[in-house]
N, C-alpha and C. Protein backbone atom coordinates (compact mmCIF):
# COMPACT_ATOMS: atom_id res chain seq x y z
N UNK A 1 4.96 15.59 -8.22
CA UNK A 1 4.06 14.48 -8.45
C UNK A 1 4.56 13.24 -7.72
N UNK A 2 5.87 12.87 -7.89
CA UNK A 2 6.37 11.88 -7.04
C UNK A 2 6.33 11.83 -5.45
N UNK A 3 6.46 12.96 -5.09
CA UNK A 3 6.05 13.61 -3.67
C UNK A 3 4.67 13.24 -3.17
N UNK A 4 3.83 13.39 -3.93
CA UNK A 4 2.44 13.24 -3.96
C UNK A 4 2.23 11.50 -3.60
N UNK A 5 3.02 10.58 -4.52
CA UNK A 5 2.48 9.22 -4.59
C UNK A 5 3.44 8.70 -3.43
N UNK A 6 4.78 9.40 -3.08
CA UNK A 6 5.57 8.88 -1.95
C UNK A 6 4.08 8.96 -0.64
N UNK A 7 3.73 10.17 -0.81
CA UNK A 7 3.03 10.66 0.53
C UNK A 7 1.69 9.53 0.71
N UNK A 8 1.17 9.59 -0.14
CA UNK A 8 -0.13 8.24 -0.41
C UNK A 8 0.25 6.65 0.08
N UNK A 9 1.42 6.33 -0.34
CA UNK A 9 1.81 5.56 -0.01
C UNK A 9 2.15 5.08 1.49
N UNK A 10 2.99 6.61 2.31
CA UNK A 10 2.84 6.07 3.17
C UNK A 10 1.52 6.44 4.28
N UNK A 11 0.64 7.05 3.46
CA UNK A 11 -0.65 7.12 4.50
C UNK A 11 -0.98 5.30 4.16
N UNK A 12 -0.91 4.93 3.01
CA UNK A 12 -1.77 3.52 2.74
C UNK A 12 -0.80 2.62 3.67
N UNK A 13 0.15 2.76 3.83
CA UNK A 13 0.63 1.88 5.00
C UNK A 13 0.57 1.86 6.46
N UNK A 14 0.27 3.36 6.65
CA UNK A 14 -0.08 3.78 8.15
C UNK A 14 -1.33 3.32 8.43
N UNK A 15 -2.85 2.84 7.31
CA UNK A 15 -3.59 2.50 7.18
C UNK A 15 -3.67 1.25 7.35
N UNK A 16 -2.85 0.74 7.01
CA UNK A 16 -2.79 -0.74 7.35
C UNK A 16 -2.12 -1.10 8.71
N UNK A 17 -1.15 -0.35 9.12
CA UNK A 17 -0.64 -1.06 10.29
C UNK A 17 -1.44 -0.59 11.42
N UNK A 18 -2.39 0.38 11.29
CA UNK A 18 -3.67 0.54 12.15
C UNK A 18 -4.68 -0.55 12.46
N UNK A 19 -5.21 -0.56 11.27
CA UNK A 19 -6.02 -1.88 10.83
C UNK A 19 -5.16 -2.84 11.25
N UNK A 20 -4.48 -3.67 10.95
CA UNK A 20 -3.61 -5.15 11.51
C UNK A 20 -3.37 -4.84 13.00
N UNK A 21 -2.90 -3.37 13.78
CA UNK A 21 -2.98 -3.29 15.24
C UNK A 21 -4.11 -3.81 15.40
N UNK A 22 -5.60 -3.14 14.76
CA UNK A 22 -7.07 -3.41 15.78
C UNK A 22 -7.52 -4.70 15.84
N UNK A 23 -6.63 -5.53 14.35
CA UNK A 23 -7.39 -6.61 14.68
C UNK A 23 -6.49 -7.66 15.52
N UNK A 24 -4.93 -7.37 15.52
CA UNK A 24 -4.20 -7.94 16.14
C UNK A 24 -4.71 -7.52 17.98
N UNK A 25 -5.30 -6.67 18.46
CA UNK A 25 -6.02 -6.40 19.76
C UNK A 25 -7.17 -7.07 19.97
N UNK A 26 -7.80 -6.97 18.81
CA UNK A 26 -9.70 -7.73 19.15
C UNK A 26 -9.23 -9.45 18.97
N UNK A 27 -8.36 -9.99 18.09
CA UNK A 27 -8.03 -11.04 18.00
C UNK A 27 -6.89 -12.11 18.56
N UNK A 28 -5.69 -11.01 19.32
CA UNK A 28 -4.57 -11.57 20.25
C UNK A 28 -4.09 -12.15 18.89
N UNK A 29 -4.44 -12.53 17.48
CA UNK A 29 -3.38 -13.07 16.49
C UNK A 29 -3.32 -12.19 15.25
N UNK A 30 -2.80 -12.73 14.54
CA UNK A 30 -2.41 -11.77 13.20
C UNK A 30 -2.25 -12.59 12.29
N UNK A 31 -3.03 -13.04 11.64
CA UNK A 31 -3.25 -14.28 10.06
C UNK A 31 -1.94 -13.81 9.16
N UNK A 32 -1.34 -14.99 8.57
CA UNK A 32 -0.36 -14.38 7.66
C UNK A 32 -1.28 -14.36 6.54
N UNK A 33 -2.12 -14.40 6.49
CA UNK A 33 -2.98 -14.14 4.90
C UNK A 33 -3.43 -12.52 5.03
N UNK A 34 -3.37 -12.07 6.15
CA UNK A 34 -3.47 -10.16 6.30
C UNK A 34 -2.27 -9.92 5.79
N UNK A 35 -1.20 -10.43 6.20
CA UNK A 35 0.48 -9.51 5.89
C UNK A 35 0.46 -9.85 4.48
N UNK A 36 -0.10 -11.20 3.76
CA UNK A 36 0.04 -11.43 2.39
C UNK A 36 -0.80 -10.65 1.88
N UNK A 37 -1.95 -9.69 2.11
CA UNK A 37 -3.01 -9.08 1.63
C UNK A 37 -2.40 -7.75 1.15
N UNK A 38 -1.82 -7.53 2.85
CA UNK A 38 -1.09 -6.34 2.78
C UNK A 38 -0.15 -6.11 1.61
N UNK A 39 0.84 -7.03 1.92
CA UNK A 39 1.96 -6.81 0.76
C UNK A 39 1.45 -6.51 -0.76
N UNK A 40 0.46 -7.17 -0.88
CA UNK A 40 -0.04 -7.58 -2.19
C UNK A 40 -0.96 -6.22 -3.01
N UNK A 41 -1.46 -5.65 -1.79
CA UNK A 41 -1.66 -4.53 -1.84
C UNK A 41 -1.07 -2.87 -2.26
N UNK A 42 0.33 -3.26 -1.56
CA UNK A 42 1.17 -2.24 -1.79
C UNK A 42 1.87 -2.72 -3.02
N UNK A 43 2.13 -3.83 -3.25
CA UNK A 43 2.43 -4.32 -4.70
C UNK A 43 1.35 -3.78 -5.56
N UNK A 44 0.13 -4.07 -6.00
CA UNK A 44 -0.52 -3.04 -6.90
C UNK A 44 -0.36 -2.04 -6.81
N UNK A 45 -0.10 -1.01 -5.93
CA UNK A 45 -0.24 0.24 -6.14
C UNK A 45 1.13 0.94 -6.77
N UNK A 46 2.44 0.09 -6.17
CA UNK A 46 3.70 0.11 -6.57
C UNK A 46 3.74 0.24 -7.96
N UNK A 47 3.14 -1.17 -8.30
CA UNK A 47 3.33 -1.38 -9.87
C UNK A 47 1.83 -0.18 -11.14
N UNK A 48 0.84 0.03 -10.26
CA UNK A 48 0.09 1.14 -11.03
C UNK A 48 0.71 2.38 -11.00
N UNK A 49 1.47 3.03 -9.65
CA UNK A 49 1.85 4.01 -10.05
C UNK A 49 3.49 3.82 -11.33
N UNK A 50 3.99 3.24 -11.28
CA UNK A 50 4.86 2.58 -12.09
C UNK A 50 4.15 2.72 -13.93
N UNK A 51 3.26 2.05 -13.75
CA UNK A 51 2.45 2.50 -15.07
C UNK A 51 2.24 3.89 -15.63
N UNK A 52 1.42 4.91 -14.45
CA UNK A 52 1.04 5.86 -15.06
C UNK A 52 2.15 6.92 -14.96
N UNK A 53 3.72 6.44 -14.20
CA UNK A 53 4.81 7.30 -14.62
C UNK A 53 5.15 6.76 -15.96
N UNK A 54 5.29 5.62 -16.67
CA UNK A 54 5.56 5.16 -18.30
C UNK A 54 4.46 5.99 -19.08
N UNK A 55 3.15 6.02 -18.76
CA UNK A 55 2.22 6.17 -19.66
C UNK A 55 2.38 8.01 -19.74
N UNK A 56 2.75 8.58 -18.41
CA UNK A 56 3.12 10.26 -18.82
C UNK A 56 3.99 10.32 -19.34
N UNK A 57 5.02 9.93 -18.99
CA UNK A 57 6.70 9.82 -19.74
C UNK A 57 6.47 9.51 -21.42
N UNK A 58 5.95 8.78 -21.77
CA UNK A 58 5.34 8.88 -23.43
C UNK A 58 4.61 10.11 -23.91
N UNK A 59 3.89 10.40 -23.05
CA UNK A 59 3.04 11.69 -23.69
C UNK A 59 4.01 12.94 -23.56
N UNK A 60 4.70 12.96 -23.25
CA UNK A 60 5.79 14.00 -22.77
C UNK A 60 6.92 14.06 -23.90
């Protein structure tokens, strides 16, 4: 299962540094409010999967 959310994770980042390449090409810049989006992004998902390992770990 951990395997599973490692692997997600890093597709969701390969996803992003795609996205921030295309627009860093169509735009020649890169907003720090994308890298703050970004981060902020992988911060929720960090902290949800974080949750639903507590919330199985109880039912267990």
């Amino acid at each position: 299962m951990l395997k599973g959310r490692i692997k997600n994770l890093f597709i969701l980042i390969l996803f992003m540094i795609i996205v921030d390449g295309f627009i860093y090409y169509k735009t020649g810049t890169l907003s720090p409010s994308t890298i703050k989006n970004d981060i902020f992004a992988i911060g929720v998902y960090l902290i949800t999967c974080f949750i639903i390992y507590v919330i199985s770990r109880k039912k267990s």
